[in-house]
N, C-alpha and C. Protein backbone atom coordinates (compact mmCIF):
# COMPACT_ATOMS: atom_id res chain seq x y z
N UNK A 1 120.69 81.00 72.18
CA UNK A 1 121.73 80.79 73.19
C UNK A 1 122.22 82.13 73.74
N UNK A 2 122.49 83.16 72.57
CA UNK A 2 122.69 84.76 73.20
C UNK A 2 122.04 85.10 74.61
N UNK A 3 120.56 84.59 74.24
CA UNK A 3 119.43 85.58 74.89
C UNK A 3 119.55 85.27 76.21
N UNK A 4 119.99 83.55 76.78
CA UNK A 4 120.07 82.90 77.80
C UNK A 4 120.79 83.65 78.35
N UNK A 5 122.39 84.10 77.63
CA UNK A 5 123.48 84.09 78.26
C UNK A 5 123.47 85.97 78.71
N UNK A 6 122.88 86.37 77.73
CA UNK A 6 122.41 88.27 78.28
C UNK A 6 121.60 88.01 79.69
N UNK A 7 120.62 86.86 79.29
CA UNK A 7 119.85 87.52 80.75
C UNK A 7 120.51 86.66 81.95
N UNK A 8 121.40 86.11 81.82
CA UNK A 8 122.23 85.13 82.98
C UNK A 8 122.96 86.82 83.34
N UNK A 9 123.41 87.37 82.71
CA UNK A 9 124.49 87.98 82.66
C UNK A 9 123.93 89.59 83.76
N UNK A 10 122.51 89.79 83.23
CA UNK A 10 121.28 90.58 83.81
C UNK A 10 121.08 90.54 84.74
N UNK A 11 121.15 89.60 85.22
CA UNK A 11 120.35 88.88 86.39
C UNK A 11 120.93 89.61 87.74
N UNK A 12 119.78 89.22 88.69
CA UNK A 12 120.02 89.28 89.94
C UNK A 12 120.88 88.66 90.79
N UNK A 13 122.13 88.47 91.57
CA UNK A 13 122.86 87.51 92.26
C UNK A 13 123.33 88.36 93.50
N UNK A 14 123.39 87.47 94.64
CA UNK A 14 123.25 88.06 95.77
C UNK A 14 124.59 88.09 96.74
N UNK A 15 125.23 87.07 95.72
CA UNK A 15 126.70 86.94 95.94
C UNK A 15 127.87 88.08 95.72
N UNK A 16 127.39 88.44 94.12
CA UNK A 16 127.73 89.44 93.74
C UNK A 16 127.88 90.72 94.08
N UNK A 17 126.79 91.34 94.92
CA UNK A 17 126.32 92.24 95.92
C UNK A 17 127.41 92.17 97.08
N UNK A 18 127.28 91.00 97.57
CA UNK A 18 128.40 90.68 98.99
C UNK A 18 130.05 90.87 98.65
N UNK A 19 129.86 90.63 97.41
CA UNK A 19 131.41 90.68 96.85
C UNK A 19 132.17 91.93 96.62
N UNK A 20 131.09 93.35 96.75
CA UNK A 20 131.89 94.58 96.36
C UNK A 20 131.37 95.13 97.76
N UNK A 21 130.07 94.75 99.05
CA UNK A 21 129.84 95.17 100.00
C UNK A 21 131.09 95.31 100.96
N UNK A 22 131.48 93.90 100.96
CA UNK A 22 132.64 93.32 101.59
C UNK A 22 133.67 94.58 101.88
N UNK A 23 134.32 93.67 100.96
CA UNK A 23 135.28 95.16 100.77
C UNK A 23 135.07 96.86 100.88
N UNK A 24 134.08 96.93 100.65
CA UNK A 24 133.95 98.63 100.68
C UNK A 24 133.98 98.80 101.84
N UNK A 25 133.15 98.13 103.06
CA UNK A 25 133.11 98.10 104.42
C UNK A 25 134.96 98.23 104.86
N UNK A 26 135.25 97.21 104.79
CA UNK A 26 136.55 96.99 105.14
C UNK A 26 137.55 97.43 104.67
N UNK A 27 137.09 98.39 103.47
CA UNK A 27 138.34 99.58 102.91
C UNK A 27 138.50 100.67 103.83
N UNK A 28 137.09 100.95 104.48
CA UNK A 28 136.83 102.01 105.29
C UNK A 28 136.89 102.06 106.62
N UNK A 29 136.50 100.92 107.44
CA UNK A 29 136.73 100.71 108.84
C UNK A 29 137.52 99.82 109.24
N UNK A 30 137.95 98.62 108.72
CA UNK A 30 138.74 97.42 109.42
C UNK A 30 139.67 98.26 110.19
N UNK A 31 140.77 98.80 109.49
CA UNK A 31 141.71 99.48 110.55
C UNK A 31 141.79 101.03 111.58
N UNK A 32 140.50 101.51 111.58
CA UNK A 32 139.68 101.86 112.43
C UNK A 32 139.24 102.03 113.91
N UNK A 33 139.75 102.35 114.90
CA UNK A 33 138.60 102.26 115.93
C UNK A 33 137.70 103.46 116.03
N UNK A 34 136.93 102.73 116.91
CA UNK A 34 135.44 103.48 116.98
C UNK A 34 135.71 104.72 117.06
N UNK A 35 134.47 105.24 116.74
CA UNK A 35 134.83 107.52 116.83
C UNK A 35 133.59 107.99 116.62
N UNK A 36 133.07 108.04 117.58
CA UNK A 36 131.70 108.64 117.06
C UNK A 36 131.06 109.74 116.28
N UNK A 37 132.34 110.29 116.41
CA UNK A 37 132.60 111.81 115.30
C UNK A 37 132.95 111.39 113.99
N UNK A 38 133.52 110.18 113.92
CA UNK A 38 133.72 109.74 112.21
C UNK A 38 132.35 109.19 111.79
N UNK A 39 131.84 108.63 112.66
CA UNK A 39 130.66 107.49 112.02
C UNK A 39 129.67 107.87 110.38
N UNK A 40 129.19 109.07 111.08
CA UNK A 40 128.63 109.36 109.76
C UNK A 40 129.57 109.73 108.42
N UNK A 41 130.50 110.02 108.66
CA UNK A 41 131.83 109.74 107.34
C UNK A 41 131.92 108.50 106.97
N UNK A 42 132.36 107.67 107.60
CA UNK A 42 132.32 106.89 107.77
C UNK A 42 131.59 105.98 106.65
N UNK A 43 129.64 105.89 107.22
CA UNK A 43 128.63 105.22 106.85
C UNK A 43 128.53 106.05 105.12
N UNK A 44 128.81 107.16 104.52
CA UNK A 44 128.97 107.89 103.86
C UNK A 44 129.61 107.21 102.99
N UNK A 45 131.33 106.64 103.09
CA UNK A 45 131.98 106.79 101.97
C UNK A 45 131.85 105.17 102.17
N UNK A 46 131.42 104.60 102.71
CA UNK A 46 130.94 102.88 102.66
C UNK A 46 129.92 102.88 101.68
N UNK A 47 128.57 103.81 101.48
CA UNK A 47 127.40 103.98 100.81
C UNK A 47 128.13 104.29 99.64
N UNK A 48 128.97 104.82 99.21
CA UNK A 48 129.30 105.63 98.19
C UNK A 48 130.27 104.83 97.01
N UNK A 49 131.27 103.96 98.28
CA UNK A 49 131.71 103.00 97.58
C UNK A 49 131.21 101.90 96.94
N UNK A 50 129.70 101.39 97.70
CA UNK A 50 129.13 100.23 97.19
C UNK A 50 128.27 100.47 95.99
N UNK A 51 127.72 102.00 96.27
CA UNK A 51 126.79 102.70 94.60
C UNK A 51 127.53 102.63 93.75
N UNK A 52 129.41 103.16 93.38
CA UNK A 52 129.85 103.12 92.38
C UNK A 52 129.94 101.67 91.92
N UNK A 53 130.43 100.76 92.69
CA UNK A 53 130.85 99.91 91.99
C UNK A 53 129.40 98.97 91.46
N UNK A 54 128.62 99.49 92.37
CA UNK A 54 126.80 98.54 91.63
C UNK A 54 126.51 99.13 90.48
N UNK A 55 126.87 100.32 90.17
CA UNK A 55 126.16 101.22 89.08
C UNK A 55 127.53 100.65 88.25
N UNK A 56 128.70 100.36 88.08
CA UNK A 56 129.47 99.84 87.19
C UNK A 56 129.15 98.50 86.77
N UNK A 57 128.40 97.65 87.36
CA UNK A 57 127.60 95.92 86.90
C UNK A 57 127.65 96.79 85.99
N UNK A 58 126.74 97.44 85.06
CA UNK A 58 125.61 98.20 84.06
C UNK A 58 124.94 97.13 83.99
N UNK A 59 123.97 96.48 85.05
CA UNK A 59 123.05 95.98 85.21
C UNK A 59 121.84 96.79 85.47
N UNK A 60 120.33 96.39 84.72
CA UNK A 60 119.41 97.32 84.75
C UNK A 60 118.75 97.27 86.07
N UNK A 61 119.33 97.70 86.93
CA UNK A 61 118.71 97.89 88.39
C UNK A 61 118.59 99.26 89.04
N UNK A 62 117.57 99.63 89.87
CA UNK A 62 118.06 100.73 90.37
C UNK A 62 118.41 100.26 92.41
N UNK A 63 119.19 101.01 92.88
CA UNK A 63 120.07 100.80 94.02
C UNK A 63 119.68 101.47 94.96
N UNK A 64 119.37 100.77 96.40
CA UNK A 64 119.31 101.85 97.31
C UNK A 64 119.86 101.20 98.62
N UNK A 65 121.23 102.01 99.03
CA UNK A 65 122.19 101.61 99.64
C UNK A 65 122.13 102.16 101.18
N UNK A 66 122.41 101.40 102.36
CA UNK A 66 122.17 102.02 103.48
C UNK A 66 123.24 101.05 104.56
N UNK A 67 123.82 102.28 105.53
CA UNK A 67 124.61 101.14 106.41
C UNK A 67 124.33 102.12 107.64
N UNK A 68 124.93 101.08 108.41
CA UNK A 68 124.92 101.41 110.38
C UNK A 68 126.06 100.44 110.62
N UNK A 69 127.02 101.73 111.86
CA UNK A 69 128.06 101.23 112.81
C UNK A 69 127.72 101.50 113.44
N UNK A 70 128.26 100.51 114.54
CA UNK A 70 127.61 100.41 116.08
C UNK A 70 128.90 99.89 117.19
N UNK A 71 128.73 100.58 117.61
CA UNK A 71 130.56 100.54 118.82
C UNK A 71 129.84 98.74 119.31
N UNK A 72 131.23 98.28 119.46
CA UNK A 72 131.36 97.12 120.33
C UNK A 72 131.55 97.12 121.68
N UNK A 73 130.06 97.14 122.24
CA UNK A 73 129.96 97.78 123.76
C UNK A 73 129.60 96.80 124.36
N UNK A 74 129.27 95.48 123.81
CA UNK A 74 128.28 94.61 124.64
C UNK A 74 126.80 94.85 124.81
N UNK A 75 126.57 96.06 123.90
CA UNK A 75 124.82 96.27 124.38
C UNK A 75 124.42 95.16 122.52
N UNK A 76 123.26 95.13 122.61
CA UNK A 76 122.86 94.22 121.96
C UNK A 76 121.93 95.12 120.50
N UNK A 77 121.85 95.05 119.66
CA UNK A 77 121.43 95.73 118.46
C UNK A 77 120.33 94.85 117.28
N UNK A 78 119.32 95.14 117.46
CA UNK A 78 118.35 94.31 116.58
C UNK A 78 117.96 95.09 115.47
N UNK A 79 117.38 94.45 114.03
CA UNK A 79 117.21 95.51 112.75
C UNK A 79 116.95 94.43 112.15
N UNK A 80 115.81 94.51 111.48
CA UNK A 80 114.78 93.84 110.53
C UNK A 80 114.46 94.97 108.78
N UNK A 81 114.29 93.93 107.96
CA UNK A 81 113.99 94.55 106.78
C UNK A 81 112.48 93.94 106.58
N UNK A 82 112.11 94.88 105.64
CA UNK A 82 110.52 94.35 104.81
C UNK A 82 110.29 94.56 103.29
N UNK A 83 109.68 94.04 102.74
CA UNK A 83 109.32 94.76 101.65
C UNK A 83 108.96 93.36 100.92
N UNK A 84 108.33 94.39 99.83
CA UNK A 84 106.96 92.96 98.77
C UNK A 84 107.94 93.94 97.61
N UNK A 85 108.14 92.78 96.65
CA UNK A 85 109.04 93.06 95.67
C UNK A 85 108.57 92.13 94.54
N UNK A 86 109.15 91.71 93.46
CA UNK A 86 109.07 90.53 92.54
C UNK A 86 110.15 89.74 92.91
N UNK A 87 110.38 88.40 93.36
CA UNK A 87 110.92 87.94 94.07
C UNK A 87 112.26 87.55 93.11
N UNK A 88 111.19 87.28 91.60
CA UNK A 88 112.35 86.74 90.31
C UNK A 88 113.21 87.59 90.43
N UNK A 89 112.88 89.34 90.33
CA UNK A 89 114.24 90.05 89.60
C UNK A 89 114.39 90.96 90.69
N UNK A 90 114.18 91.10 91.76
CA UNK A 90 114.08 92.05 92.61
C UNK A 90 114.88 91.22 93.93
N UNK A 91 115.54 92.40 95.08
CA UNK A 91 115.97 91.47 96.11
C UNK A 91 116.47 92.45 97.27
N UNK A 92 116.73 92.35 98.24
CA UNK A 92 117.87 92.56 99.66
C UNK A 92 118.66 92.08 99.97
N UNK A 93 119.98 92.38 100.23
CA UNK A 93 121.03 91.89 100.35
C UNK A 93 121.48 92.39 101.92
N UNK A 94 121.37 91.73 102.82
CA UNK A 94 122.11 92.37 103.87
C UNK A 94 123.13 91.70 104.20
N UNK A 95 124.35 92.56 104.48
CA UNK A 95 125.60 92.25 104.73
C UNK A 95 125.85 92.54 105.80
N UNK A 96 126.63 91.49 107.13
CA UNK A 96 126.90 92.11 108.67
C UNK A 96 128.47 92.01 108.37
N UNK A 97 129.28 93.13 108.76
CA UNK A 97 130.70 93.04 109.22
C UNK A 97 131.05 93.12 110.39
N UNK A 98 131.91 92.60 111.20
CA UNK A 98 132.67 90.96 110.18
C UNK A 98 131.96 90.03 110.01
N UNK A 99 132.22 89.20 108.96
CA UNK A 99 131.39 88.46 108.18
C UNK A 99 131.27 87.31 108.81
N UNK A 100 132.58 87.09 109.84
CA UNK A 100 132.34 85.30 110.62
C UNK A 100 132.49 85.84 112.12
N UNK A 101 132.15 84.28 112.32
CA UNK A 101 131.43 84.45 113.86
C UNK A 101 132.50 84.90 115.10
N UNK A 102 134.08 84.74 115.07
CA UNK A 102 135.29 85.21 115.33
C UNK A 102 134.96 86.76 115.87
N UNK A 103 134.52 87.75 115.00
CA UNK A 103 134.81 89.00 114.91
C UNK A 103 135.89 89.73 114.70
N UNK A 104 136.87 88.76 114.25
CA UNK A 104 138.12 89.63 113.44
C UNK A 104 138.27 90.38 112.87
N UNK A 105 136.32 91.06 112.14
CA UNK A 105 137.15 92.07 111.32
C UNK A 105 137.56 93.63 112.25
N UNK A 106 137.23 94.03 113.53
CA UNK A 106 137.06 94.94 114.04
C UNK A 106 137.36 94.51 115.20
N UNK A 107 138.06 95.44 116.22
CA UNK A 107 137.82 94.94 117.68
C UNK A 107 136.91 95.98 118.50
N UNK A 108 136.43 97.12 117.24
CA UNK A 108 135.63 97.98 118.06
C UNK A 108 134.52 98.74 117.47
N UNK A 109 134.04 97.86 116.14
CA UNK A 109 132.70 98.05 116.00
C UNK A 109 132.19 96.70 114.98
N UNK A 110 130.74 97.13 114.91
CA UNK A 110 130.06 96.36 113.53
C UNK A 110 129.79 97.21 112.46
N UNK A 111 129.12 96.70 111.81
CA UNK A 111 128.58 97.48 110.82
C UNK A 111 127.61 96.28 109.74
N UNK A 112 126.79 96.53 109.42
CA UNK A 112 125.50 96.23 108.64
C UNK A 112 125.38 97.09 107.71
N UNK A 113 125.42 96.65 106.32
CA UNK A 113 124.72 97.21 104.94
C UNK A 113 123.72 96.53 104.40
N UNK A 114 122.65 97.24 104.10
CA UNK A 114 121.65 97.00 103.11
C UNK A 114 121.95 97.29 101.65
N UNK A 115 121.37 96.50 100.39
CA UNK A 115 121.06 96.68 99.39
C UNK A 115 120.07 96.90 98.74
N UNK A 116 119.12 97.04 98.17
CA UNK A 116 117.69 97.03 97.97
C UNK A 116 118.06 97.11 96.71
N UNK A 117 117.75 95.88 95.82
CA UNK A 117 117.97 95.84 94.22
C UNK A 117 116.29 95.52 93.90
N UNK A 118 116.44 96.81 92.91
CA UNK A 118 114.70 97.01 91.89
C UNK A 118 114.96 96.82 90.59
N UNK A 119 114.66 95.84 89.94
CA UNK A 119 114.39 95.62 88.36
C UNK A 119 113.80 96.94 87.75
N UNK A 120 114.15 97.76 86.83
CA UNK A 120 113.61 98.96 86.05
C UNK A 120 111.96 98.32 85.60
């Protein structure tokens, strides 16, 4: 029964991911407007916030964290992921802010994070 509950505990969840993305985004930009001189600060302490708190799971994964803001201009922004992984323990997590279709969280940008979780 241990062994179930270690590797439940191990495991991959994609929810989990969204749950500290969330917030890190929105610690950093919600109250924000756009600046194109902040951006890369910005995308920086968003990356930085989501590594600490993934590397605190102490889940055996290794992390590779990536984001983009993009002014709310009306121009249109497309971005695709790839990758061959093990589907069981391995995964991508992409997160768009704001999270609903409204756009409340910003009135003057987006922002998109990637996760890329690798089983050791």
């Amino acid at each position: 029964m241990q062994d179930i509950q270690s590797s439940e505990e191990l495991a991959f969840v994609s929810e989990e991911i969204e749950q500290i993305v969330i917030p890190a985004i929105e610690s950093v930009i919600k109250n924000e407007d756009f600046d194109g001189k902040k951006v890369a600060q910005w995308i920086d302490k968003i990356c930085e916030k989501c590594m600490e708190e993934l590397v605190d799971l102490g889940k055996p994964f290794k992390y590779v964290v990536t984001a983009m803001i993009m002014q709310k201009n009306g121009a249109g922004v497309h971005s695709a992921n790839s990758l061959w992984v093990d589907p069981s323990n391995d995964g991508l997590v992409t997160v768009k802010w704001p999270t609903d279709k409204k756009g409340d969280g910003n009135k003057t940008m987006y922002c998109i994070a990637n996760v890329l979780v690798v089983s050791f």
